[in-house]
N, C-alpha and C. Protein backbone atom coordinates (compact mmCIF):
# COMPACT_ATOMS: atom_id res chain seq x y z
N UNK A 1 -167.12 127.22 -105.84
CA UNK A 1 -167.19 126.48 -104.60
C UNK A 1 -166.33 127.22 -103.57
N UNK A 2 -166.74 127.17 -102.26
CA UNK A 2 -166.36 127.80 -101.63
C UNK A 2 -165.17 127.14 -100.31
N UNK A 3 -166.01 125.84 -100.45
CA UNK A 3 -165.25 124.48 -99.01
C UNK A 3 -165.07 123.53 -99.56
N UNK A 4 -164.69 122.67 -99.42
CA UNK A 4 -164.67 121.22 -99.49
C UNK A 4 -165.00 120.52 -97.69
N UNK A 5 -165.78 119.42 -97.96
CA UNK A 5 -165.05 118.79 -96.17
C UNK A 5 -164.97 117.33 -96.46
N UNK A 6 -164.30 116.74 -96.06
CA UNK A 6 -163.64 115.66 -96.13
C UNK A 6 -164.55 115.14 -95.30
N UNK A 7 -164.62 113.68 -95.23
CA UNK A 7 -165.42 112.91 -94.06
C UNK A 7 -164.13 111.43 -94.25
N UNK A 8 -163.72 111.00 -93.80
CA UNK A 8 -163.22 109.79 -94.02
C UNK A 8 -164.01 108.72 -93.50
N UNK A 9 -164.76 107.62 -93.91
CA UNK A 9 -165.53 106.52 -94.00
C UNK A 9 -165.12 106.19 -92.01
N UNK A 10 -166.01 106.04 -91.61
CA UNK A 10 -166.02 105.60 -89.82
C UNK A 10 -165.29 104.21 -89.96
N UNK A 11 -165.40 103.50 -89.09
CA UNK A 11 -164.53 102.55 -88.60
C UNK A 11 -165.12 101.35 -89.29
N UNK A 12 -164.47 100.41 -89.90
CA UNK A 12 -165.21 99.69 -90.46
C UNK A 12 -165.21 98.15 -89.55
N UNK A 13 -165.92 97.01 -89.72
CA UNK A 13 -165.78 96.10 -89.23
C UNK A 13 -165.16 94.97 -90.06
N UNK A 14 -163.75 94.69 -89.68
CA UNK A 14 -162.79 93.59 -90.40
C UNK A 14 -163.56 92.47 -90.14
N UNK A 15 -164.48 91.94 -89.24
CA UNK A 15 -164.87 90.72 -88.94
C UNK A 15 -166.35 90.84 -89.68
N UNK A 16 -166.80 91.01 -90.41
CA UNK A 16 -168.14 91.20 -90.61
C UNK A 16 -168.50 89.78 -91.89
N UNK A 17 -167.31 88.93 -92.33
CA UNK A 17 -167.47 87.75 -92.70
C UNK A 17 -167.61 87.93 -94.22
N UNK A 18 -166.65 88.78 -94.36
CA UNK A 18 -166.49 89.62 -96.34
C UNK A 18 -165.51 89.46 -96.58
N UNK A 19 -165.21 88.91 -97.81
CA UNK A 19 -163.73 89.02 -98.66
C UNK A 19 -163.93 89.90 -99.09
N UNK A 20 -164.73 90.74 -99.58
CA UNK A 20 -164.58 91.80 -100.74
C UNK A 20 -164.71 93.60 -100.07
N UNK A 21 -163.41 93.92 -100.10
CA UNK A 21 -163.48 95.14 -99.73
C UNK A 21 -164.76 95.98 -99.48
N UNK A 22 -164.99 96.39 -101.10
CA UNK A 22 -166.19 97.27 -101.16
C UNK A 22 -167.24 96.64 -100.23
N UNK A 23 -167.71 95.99 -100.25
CA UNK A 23 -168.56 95.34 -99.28
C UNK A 23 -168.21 95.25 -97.67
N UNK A 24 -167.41 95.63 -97.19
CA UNK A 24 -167.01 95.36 -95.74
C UNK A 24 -168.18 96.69 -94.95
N UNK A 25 -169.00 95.93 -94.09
CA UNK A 25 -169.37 97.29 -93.19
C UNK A 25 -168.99 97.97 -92.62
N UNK A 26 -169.79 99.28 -91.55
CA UNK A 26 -169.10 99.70 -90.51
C UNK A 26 -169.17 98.91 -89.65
N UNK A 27 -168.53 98.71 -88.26
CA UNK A 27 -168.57 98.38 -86.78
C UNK A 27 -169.32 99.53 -86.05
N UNK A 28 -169.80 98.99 -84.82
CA UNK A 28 -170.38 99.72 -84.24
C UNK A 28 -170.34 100.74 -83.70
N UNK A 29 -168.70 101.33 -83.12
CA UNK A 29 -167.81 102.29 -83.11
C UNK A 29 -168.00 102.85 -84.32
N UNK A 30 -168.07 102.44 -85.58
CA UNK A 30 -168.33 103.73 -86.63
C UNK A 30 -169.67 104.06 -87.20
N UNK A 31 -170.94 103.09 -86.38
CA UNK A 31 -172.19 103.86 -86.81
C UNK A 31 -172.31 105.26 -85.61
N UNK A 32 -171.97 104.63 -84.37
CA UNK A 32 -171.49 105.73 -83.26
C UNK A 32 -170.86 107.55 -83.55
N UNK A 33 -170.26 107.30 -84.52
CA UNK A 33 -168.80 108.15 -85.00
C UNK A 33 -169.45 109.00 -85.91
N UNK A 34 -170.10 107.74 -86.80
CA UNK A 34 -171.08 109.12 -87.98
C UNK A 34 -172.48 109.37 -87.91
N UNK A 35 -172.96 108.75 -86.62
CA UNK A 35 -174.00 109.37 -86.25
C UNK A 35 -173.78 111.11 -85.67
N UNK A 36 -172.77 110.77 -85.05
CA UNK A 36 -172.16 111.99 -83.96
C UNK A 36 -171.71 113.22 -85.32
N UNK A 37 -170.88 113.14 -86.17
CA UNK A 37 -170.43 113.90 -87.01
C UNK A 37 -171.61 114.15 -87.78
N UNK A 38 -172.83 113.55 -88.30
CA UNK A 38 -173.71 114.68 -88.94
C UNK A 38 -174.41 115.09 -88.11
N UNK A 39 -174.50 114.87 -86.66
CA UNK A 39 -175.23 115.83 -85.39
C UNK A 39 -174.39 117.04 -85.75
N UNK A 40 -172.87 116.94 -85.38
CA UNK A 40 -172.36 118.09 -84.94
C UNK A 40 -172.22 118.98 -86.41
N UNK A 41 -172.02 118.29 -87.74
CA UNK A 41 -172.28 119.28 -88.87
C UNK A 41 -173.33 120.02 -88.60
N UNK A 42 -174.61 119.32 -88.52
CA UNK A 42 -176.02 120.54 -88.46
C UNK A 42 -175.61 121.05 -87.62
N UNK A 43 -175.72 120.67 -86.33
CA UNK A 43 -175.60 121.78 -85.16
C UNK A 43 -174.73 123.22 -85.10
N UNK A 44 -173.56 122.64 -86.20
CA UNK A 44 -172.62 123.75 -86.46
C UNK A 44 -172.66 124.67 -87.53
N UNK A 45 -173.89 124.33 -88.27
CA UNK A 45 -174.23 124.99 -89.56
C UNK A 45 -173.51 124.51 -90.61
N UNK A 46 -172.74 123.62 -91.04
CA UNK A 46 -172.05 123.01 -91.69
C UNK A 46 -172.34 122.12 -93.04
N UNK A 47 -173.32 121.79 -92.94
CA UNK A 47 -174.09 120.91 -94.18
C UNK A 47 -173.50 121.38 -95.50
N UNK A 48 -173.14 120.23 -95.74
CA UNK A 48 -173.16 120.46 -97.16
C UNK A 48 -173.96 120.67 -98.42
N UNK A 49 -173.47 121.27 -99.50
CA UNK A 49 -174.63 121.43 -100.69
C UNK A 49 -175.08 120.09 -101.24
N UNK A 50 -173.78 118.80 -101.55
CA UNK A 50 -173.55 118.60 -102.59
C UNK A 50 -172.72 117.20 -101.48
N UNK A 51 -173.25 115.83 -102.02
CA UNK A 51 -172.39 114.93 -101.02
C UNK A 51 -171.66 114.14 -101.90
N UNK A 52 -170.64 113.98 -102.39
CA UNK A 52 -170.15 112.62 -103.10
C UNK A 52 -169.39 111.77 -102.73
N UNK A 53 -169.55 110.65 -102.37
CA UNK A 53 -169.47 109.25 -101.80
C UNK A 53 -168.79 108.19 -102.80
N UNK A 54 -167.61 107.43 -102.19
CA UNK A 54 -166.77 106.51 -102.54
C UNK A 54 -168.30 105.10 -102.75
N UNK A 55 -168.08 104.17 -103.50
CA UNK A 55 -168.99 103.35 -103.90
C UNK A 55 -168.77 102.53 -102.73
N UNK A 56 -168.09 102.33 -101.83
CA UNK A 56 -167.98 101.33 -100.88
C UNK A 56 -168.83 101.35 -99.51
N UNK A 57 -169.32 100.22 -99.20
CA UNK A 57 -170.53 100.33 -98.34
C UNK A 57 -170.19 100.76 -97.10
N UNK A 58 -169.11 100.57 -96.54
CA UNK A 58 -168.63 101.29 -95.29
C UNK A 58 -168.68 102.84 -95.74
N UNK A 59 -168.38 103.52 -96.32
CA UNK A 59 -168.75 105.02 -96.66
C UNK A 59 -169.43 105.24 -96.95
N UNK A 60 -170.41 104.61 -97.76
CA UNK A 60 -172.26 104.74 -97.92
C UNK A 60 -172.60 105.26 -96.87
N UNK A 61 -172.58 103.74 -95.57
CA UNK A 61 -173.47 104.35 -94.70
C UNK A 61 -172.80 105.24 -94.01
N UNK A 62 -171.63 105.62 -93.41
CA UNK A 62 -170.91 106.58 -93.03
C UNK A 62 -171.78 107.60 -93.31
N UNK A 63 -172.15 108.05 -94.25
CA UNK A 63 -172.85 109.06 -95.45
C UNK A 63 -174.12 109.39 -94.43
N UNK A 64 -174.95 107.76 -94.76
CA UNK A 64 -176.21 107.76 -94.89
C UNK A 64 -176.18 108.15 -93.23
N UNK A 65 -175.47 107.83 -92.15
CA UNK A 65 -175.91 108.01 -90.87
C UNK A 65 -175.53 109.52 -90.71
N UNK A 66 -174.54 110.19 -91.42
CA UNK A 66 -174.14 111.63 -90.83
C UNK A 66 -176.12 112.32 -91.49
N UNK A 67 -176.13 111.47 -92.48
CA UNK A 67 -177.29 112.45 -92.79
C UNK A 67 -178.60 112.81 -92.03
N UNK A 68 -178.70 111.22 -91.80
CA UNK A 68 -179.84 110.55 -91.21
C UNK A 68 -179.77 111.91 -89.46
N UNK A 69 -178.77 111.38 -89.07
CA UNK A 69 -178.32 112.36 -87.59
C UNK A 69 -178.43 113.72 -87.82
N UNK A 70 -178.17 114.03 -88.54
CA UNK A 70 -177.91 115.67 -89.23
C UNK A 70 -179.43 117.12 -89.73
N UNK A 71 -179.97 115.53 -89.92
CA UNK A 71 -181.58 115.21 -90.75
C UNK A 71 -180.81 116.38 -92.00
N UNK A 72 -180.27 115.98 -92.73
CA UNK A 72 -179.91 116.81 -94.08
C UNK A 72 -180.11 116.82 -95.42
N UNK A 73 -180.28 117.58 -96.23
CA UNK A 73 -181.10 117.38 -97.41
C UNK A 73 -180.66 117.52 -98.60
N UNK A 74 -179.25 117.30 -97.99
CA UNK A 74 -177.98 117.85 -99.92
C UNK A 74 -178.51 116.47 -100.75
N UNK A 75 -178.63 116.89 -101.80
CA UNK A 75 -177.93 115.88 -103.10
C UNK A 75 -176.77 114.73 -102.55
N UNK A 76 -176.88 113.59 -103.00
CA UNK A 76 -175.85 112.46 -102.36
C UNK A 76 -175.51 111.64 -103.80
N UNK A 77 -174.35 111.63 -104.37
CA UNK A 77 -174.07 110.96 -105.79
C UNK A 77 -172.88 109.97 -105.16
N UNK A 78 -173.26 108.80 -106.13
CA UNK A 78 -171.65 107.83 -105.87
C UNK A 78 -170.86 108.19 -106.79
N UNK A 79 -169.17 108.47 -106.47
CA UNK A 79 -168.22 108.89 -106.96
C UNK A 79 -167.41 107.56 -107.32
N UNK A 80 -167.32 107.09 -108.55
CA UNK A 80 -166.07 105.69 -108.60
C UNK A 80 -164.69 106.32 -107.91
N UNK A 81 -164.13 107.56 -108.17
CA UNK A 81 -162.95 108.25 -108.01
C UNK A 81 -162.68 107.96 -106.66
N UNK A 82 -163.80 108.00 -105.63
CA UNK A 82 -163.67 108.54 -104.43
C UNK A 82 -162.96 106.72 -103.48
N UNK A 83 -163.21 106.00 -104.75
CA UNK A 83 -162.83 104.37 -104.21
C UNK A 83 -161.22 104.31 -105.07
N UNK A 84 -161.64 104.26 -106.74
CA UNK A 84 -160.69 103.87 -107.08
C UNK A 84 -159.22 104.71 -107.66
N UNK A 85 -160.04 106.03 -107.54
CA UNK A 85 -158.62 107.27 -108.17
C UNK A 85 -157.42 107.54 -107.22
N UNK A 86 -156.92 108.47 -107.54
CA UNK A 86 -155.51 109.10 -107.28
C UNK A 86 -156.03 110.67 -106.82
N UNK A 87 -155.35 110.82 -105.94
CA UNK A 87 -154.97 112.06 -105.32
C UNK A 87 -155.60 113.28 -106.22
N UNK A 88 -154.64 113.27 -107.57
CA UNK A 88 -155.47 114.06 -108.52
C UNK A 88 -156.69 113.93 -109.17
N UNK A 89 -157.17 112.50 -109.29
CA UNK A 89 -158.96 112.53 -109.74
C UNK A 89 -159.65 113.64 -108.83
N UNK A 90 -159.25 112.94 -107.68
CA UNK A 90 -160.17 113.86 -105.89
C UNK A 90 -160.23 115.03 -106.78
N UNK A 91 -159.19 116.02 -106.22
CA UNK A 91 -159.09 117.52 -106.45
C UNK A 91 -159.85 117.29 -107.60
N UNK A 92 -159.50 117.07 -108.83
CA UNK A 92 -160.21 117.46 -110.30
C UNK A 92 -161.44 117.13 -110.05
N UNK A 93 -162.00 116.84 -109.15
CA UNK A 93 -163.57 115.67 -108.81
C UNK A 93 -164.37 117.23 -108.24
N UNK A 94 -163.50 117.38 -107.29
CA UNK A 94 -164.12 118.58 -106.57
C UNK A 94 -164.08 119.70 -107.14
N UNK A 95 -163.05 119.80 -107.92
CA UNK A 95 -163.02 121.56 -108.93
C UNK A 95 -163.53 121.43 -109.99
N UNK A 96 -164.56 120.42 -110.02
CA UNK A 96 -165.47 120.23 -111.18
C UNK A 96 -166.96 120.74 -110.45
N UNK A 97 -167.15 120.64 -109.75
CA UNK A 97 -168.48 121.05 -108.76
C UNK A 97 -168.82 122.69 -108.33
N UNK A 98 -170.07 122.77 -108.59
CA UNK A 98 -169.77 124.25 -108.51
C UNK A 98 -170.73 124.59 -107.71
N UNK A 99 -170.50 124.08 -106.44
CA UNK A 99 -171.47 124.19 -105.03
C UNK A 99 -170.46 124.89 -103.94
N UNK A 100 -171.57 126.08 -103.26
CA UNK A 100 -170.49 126.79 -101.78
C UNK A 100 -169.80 125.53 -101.08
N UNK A 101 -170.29 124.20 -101.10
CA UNK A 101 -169.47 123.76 -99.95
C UNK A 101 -169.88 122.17 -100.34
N UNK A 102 -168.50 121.29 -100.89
CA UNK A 102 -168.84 119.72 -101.09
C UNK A 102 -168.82 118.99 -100.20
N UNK A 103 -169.18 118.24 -100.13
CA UNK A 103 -168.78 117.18 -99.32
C UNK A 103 -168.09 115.65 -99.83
N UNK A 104 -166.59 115.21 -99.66
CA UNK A 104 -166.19 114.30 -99.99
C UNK A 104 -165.92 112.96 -99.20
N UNK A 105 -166.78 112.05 -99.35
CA UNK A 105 -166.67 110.72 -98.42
C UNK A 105 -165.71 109.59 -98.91
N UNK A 106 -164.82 109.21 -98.35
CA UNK A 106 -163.54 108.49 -99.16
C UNK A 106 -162.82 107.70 -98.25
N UNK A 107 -161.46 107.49 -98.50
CA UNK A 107 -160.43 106.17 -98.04
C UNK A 107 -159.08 106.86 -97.68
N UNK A 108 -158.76 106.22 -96.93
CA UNK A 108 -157.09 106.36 -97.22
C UNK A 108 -156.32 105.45 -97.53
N UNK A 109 -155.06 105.91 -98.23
CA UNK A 109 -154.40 107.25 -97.93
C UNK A 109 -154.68 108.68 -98.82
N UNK A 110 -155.82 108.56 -99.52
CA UNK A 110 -155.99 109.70 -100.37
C UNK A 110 -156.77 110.83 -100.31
N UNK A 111 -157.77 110.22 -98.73
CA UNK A 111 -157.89 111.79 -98.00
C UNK A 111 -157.17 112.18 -97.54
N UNK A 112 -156.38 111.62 -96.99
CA UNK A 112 -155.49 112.65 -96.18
C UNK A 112 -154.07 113.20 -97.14
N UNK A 113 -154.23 112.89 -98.76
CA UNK A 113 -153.45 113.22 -99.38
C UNK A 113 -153.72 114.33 -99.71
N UNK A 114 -154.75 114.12 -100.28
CA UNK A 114 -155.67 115.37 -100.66
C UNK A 114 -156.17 116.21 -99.89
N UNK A 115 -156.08 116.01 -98.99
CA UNK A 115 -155.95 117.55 -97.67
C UNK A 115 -154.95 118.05 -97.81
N UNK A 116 -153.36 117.38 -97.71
CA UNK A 116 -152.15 117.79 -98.04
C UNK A 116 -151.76 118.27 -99.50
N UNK A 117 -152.57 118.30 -100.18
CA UNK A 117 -152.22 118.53 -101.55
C UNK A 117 -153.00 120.05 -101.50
N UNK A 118 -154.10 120.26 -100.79
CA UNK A 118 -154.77 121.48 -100.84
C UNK A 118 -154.40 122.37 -100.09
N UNK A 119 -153.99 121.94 -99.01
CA UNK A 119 -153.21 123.16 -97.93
C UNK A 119 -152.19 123.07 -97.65
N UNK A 120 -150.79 122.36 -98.43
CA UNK A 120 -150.00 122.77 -98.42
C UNK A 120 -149.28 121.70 -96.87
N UNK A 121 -150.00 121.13 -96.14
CA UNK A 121 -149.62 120.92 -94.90
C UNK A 121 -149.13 119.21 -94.69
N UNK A 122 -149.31 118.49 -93.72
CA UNK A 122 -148.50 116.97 -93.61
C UNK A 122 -149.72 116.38 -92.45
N UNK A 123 -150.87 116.22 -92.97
CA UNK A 123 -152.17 116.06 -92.50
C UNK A 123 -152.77 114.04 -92.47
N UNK A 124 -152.96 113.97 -91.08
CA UNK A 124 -153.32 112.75 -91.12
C UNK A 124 -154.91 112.40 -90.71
N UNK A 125 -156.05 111.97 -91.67
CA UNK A 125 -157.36 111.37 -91.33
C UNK A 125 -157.43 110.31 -90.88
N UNK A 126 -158.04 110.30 -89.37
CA UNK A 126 -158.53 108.61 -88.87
C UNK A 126 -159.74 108.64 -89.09
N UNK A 127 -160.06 107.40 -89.08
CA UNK A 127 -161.09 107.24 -89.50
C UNK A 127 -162.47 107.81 -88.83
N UNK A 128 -163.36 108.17 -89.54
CA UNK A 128 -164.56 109.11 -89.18
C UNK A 128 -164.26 110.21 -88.98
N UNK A 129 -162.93 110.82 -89.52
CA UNK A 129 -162.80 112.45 -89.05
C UNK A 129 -163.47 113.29 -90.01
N UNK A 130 -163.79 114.52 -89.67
CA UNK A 130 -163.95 115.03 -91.08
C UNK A 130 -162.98 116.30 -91.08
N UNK A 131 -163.06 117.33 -92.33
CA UNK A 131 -162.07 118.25 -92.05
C UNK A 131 -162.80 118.91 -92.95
N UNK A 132 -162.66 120.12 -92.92
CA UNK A 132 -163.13 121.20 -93.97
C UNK A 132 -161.86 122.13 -94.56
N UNK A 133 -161.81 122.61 -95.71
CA UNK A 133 -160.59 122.99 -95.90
C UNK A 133 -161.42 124.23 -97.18
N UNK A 134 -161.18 125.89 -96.84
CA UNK A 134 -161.69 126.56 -97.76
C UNK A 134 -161.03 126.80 -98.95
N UNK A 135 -161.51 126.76 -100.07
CA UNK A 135 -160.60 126.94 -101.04
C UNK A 135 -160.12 128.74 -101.84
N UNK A 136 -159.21 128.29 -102.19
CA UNK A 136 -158.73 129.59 -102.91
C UNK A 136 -158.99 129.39 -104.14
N UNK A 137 -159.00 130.81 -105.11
CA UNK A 137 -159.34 130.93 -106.65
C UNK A 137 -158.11 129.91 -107.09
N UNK A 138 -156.86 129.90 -106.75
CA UNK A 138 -156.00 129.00 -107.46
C UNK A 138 -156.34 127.26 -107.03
N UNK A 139 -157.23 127.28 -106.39
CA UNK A 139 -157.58 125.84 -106.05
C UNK A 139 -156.73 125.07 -104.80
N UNK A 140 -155.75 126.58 -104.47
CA UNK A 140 -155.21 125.87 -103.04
C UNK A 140 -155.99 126.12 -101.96
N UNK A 141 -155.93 125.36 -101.07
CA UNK A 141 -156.94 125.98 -99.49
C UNK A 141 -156.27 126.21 -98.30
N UNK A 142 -157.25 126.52 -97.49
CA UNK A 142 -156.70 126.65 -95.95
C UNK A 142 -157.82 125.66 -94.69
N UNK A 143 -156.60 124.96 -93.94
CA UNK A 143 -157.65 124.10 -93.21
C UNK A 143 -158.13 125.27 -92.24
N UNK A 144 -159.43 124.83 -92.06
CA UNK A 144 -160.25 125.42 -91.37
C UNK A 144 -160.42 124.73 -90.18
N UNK A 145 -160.63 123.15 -90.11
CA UNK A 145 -160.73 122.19 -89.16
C UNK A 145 -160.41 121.02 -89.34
N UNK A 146 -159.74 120.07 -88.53
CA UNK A 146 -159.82 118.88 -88.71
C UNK A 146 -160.35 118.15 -87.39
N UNK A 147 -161.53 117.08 -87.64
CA UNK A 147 -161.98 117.03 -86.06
C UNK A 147 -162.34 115.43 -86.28
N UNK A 148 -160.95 114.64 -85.37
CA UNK A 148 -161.39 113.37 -84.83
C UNK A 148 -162.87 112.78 -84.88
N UNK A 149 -162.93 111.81 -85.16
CA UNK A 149 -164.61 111.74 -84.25
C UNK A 149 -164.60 111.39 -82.56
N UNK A 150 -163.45 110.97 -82.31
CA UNK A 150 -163.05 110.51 -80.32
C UNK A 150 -163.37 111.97 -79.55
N UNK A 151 -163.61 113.26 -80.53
CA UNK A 151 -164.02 114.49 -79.95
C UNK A 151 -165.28 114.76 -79.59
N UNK A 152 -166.14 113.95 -80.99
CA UNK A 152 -167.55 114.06 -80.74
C UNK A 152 -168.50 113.05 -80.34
N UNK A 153 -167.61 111.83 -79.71
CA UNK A 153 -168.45 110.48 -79.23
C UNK A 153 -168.11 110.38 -77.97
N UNK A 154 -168.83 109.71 -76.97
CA UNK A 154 -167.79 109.66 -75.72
C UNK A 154 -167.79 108.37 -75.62
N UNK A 155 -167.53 107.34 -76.52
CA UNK A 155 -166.78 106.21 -77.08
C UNK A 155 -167.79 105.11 -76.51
């Protein structure tokens, strides 16, 4: 593998009338957010091989709209890790995959741990950002980008 990119789940809606986490949707600000981020992946050549997605429905569709926008054609698997693991599932999740470039859809605080765990750096994901980070043979990386979505929506 060559990338990883992070997507962190768009904005979700606290009022959407759910007790249960996994189940909470996005808000409309975050169908906005990941519509915009799989425009600007295709547009940027960016697509991923390989998509794996936290089981929670706010990152589903996060997923499903970057794709839908993107019109993209990777493989899309649900990851339990990507909801319920640790910092180290992630990484071991991704250095198990043996695609040029993953794509990881997830939560915080453990994307943005796991950005910091790969490059070494003190990295914060809001929500709907994504980041790409290339990896090295020792499994450390270098960020390549980290990009808000307030960059690619005009709100």
């Amino acid at each position: 593998m060559s990338a990883v990119i992070f997507l962190r789940h768009a904005k979700s809606d606290w009022n959407a009338g759910t007790d249960d986490d996994l189940s909470r949707p996005l808000a409309e600000r975050g169908r906005r957010a990941a519509t915009a981020v799989g425009s600007f992946l295709a547009e940027a050549g960016h697509v991923p091989n390989l998509a794996l997605c936290s089981p929670a429905t706010r990152a589903r569709q996060t997923l499903d709209l970057a794709v839908a926008a993107g019109n993209w054609t990777c493989p899309i698997e649900t990851a339990d890790e990507l909801y319920y693991g640790s910092v180290d599932h992630m990484v071991a999740l991704a250095c198990r995959r043996q695609v040029p470039v993953l794509m990881l859809v997830g939560h915080e605080p453990t994307m943005s741990s796991a950005l910091g765990y790969l490059t070494g750096a003190d990295l914060r994901m809001p929500t709907g950002a994504i980041a790409r980070v290339k990896l090295n043979l020792d499994n450390s990386g270098e960020l390549e980008w980290l990009i808000p979505p307030r960059l690619l929506t005009d709100r």
